[in-house]
Every structure is written in structure tokens, then in C-alpha cells.
Protein backbone atom coordinates (compact mmCIF):
# COMPACT_ATOMS: atom_id res chain seq x y z
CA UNK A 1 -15.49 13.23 -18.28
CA UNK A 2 -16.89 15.50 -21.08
CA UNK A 3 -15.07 18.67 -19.49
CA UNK A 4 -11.52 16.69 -19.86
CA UNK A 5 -12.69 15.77 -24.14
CA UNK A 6 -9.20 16.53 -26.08
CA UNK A 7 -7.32 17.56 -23.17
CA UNK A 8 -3.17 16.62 -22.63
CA UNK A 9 -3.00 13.38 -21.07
CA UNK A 10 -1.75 12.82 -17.72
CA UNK A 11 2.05 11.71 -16.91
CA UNK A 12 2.64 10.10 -14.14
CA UNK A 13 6.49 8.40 -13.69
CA UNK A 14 6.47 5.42 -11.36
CA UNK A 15 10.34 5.85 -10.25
CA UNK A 16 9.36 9.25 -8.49
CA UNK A 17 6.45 7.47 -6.57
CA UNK A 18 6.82 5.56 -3.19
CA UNK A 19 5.78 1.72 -2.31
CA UNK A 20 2.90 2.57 -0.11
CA UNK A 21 0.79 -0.29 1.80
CA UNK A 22 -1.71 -2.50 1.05
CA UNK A 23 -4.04 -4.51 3.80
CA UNK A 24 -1.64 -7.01 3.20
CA UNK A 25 1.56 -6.97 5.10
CA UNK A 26 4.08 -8.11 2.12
CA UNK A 27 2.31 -6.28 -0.83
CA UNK A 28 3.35 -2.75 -1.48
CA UNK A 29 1.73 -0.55 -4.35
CA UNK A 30 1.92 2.31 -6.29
CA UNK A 31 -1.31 3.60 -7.31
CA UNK A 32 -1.45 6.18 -10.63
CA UNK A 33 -5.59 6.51 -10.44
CA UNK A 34 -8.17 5.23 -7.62
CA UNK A 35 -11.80 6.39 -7.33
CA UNK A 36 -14.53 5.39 -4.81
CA UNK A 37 -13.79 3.38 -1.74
CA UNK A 38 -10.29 2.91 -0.39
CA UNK A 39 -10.21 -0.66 -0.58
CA UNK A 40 -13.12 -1.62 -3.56
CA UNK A 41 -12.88 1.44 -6.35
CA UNK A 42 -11.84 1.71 -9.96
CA UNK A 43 -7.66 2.14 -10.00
CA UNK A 44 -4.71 1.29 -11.99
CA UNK A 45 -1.48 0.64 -10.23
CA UNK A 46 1.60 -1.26 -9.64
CA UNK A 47 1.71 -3.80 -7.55
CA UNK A 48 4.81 -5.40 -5.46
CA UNK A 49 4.43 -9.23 -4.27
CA UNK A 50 7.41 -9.96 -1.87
CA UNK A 51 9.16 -13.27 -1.84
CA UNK A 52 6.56 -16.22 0.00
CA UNK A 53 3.67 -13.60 0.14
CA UNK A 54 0.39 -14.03 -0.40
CA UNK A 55 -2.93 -12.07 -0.01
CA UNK A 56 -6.49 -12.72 1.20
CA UNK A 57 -8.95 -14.49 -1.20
CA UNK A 58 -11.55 -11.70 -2.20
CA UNK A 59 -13.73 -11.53 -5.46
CA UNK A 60 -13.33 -8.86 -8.12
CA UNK A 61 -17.02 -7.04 -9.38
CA UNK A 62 -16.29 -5.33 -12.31
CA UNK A 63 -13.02 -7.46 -13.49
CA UNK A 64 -9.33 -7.27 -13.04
CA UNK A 65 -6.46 -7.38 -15.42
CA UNK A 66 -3.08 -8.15 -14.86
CA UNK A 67 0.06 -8.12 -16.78
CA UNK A 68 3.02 -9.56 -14.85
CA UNK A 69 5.97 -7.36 -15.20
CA UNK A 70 8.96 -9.63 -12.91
CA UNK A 71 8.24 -12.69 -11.02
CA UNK A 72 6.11 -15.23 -10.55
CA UNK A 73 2.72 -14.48 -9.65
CA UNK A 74 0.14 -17.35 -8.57
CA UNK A 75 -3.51 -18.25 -7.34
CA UNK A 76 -5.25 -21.25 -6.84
CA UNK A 77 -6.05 -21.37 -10.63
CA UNK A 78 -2.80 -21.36 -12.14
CA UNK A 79 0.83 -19.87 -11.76
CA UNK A 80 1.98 -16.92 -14.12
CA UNK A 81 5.42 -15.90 -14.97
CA UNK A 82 6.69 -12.43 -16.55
CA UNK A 83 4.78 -11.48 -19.55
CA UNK A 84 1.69 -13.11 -18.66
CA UNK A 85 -1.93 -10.96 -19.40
CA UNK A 86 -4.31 -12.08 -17.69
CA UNK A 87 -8.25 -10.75 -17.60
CA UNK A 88 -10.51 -11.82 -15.14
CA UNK A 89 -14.33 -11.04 -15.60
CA UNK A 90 -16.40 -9.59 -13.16
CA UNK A 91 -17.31 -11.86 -10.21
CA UNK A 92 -13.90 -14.25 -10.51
CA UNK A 93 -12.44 -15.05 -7.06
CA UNK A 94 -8.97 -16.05 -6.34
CA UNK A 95 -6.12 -15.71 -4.07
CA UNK A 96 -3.28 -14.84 -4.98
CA UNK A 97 0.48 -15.65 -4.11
CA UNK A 98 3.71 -15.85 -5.00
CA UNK A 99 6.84 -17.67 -3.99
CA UNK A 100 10.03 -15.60 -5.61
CA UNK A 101 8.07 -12.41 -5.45
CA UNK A 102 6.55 -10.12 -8.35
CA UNK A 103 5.85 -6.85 -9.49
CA UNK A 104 2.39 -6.65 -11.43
CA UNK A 105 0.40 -3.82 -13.12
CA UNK A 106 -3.30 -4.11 -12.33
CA UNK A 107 -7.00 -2.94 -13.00
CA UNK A 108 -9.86 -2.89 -10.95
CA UNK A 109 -13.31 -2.64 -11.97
CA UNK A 110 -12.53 -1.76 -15.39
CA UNK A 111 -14.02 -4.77 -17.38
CA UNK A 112 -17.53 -4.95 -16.01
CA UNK A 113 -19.91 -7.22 -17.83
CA UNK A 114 -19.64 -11.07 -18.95
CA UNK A 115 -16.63 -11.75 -20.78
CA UNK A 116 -14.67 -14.19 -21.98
CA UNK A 117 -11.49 -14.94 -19.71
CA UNK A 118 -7.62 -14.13 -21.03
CA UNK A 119 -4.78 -16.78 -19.94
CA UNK A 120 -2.10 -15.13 -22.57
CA UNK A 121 1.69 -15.81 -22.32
CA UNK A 122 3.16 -12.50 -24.19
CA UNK A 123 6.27 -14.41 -24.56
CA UNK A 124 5.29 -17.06 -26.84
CA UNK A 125 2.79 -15.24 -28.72
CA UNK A 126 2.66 -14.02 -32.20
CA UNK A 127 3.52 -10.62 -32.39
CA UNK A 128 2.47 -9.02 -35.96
CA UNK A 129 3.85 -5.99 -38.10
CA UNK A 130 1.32 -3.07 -38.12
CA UNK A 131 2.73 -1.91 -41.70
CA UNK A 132 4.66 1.00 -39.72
CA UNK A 133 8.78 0.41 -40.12
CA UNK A 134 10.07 -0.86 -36.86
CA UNK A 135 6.36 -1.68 -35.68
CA UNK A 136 5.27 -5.02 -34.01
CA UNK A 137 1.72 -5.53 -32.35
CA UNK A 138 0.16 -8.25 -29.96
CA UNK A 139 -3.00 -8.31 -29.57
CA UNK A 140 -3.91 -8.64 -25.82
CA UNK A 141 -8.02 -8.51 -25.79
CA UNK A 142 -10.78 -7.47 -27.77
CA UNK A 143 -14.41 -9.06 -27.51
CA UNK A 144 -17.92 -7.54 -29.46
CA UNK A 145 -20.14 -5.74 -27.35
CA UNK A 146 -17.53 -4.09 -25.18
CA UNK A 147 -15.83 -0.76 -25.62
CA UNK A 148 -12.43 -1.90 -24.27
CA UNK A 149 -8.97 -3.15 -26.22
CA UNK A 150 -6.23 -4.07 -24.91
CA UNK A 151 -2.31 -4.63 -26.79
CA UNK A 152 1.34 -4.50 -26.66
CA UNK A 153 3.56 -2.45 -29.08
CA UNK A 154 7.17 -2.69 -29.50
CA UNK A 155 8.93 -0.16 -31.47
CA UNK A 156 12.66 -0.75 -32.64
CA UNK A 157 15.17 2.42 -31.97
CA UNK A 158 14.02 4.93 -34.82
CA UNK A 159 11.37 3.25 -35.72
CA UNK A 160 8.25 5.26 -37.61
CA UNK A 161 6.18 7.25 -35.34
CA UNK A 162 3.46 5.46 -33.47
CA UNK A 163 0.32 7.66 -33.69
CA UNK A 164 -2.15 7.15 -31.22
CA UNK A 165 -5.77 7.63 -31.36
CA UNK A 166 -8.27 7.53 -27.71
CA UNK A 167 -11.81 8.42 -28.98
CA UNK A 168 -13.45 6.96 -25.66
CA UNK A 169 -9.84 7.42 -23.58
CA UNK A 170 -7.23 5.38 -22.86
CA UNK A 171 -3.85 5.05 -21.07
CA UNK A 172 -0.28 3.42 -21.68
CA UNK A 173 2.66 2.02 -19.88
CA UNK A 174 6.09 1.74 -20.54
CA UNK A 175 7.25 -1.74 -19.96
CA UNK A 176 10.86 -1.26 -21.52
CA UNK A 177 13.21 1.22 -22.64
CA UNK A 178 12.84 4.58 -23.41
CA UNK A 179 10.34 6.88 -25.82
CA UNK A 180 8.94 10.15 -26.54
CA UNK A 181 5.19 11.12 -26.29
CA UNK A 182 4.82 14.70 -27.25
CA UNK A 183 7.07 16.82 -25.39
CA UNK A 184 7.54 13.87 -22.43
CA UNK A 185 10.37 11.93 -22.05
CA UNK A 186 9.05 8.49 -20.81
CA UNK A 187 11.09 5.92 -18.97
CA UNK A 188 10.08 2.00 -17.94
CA UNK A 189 7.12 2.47 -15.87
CA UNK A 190 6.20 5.45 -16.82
CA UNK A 191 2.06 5.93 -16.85
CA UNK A 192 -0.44 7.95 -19.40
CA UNK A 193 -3.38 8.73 -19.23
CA UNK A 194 -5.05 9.91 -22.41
CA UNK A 195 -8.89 11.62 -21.84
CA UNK A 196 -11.58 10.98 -24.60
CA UNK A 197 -10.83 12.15 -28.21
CA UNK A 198 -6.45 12.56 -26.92
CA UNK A 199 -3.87 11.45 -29.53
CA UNK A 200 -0.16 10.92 -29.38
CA UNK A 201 2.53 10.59 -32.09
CA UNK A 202 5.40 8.23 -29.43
CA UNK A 203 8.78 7.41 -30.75
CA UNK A 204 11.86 6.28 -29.81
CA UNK A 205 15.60 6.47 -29.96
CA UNK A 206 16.55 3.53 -28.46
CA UNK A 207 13.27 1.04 -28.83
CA UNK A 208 10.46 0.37 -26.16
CA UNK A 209 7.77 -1.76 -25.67
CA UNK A 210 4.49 -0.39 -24.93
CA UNK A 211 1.07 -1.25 -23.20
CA UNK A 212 -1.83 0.77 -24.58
CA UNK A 213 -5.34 0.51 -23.88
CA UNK A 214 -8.39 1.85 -25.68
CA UNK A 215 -11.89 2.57 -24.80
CA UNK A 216 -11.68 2.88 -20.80
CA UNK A 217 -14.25 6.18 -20.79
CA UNK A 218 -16.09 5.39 -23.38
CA UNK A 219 -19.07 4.17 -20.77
């Protein structure tokens, strides 16, 4: 990745994407990265549960993490409405369900190594001030020894300029309303991907909440 050091991140807008398959029958995705094997590489998508679906059981090398965006999503270890982070280290097993249906945003094989689980209801959490007017942050996951963070930010409408810093890369998600990264206008679902030593300054007119994760090519 040293050729793509300080370059503009990558947009990518969810809305202008298409549902495509998935080996199951009832789970559509949209997939904004995927490298190595078709069904068992790294990549970062959204994914669609219809109503009274469910999917094979199947382990995950390397980790997942999930943030439920709508729905209810479920497994044999729990059931996890909207707002709901969830990290599962590498070798976890499950299989997952759903009965009302849910859309999720995932990532595969991008927490390798033995961590510590995340069961984290966004909802009830505490969110803090980051000293920024407007400015709220939750913490999602961060853990010694490993390269990767993980939070939500939610900006009010004119709130201060959120500047963003991705020494070993990173990307972000819009979860909700509307803000500005650069010279892109970014709508609810709408996917960056920053490349080692990238920066942002986002705002927004009208408020937004944001995903952002840190570290994720800094192996």
C-alpha cells in the first residue's frame, strides 16, 4: 500500500450500487472492497437480511465486525437490534438469522489476532464531547497490542469541523444525514476509504453521525 501513502481517499455511495447475491438465497449485499477468494477474503460491505432468513453456520479467521444499521439481527449467541457493534475475534463461529429482517455493515478478516470480544448497544451508551462545538464521540473498540480503533461521531448541523487523521489508513460510513468531506458531498451510506497518512476536515449543514475507523493498513 506504500504507492497509495497520502493519496485522496476513495468514495464510494451505496444508493448508486445494486443488491447483488450472496450463497445464501435471502441475503443480498453490497460490497465497497473484497480481496482474495470470492467467498473467504478481506471486504467491507453492506449486508441485507430479509424477513425469516438465515445463513449457514461458518467460522470467521481473521474476525468480523458488525454494526447493525435496521433490524434485528441474531445467532445462536444472542439477538442484536439497530445500533448494536459487535466484534468477533478470529476463529468465532455462529449462524446467523433474523426474523423482521436487517441491513448490517460488515468486516471480514480485518481483526486478526486474540482479542477481546465487543457486545456494545450504541443506543444506551455514553457518548462523550471531544472538546470540538457540536462534537460527540463513542468509543466503539480499542485494545493494546493492536493497530485498529474503532468509534462513532455525531456532529450537530454547523458544528466545528471534524478533522481527520489515518496514519496507518482508515475508512468511514455515513450512518445518518448529510456531510461534507473535502469537495464530496456524502449522503447515509455513503463509504470512504482513506489510504495511509490521508486526512479529512468533514462537516455538516444539517448534522450526521459517523463511523470511522483507524489503523486498518497499518499491518
Amino acid at each position: 500500500m506504500n504507492e497509495l501513502r497520502g493519496t485522496p481517499p476513495l468514495v464510494i455511495h451505496a444508493d448508486a450500487m445494486a443488491w447483488a447475491t450472496s450463497p445464501s438465497p435471502n441475503v443480498w449485499r453490497k460490497r465497497f472492497e473484497h480481496t482474495g477468494p470470492a467467498e473467504a477474503g478481506r471486504v467491507t460491505s453492506l449486508v441485507r437480511y430479509a424477513p425469516e432468513s438465515t445463513f449457514a453456520a461458518h467460522a470467521h479467521p481473521d474476525g468480523e465486525e458488525i454494526l447493525v444499521l435496521e433490524g434485528t439481527f441474531g445467532d445462536e449467541h444472542g439477538s442484536y437490534p439497530a445500533g448494536t457493534f459487535l466484534l468477533n475475534p478470529e476463529g468465532f463461529e455462529h449462524a446467523p438469522r433474523t426474523r423482521e429482517g436487517c441491513d448490517l455493515f460488515v468486516k471480514l478478516r480485518q481483526a486478526p489476532g486474540r482479542r477481546k470480544p465487543v457486545r456494545l448497544d450504541t443506543r444506551a451508551a455514553g457518548w462523550q464531547p471531544t472538546g470540538s462545538s457540536g462534537q460527540t464521540r463513542l468509543e466503539l473498540y480499542a485494545e493494546p497490542g493492536f493497530p485498529e480503533r474503532m468509534e462513532l461521531v455525531r456532529l450537530t448541523a454547523g458544528a466545528a469541523p471534524l478533522g481527520l487523521a489515518f496514519a496507518g489508513g482508515g475508512d468511514v460510513l455515513v450512518l445518518d444525514g448529510a456531510c461534507r468531506a473535502g469537495v464530496e458531498n456524502c449522503v447515509a451510506r455513503t463509504w470512504l476509504r482513506f489510504f495511509p497518512l490521508g486526512n479529512a476536515a468533514i462537516s455538516s449543514d444539517i448534522g450526521c453521525t459517523l463511523y470511522i475507523s483507524y489503523g486498518s493498513m497499518a499491518r
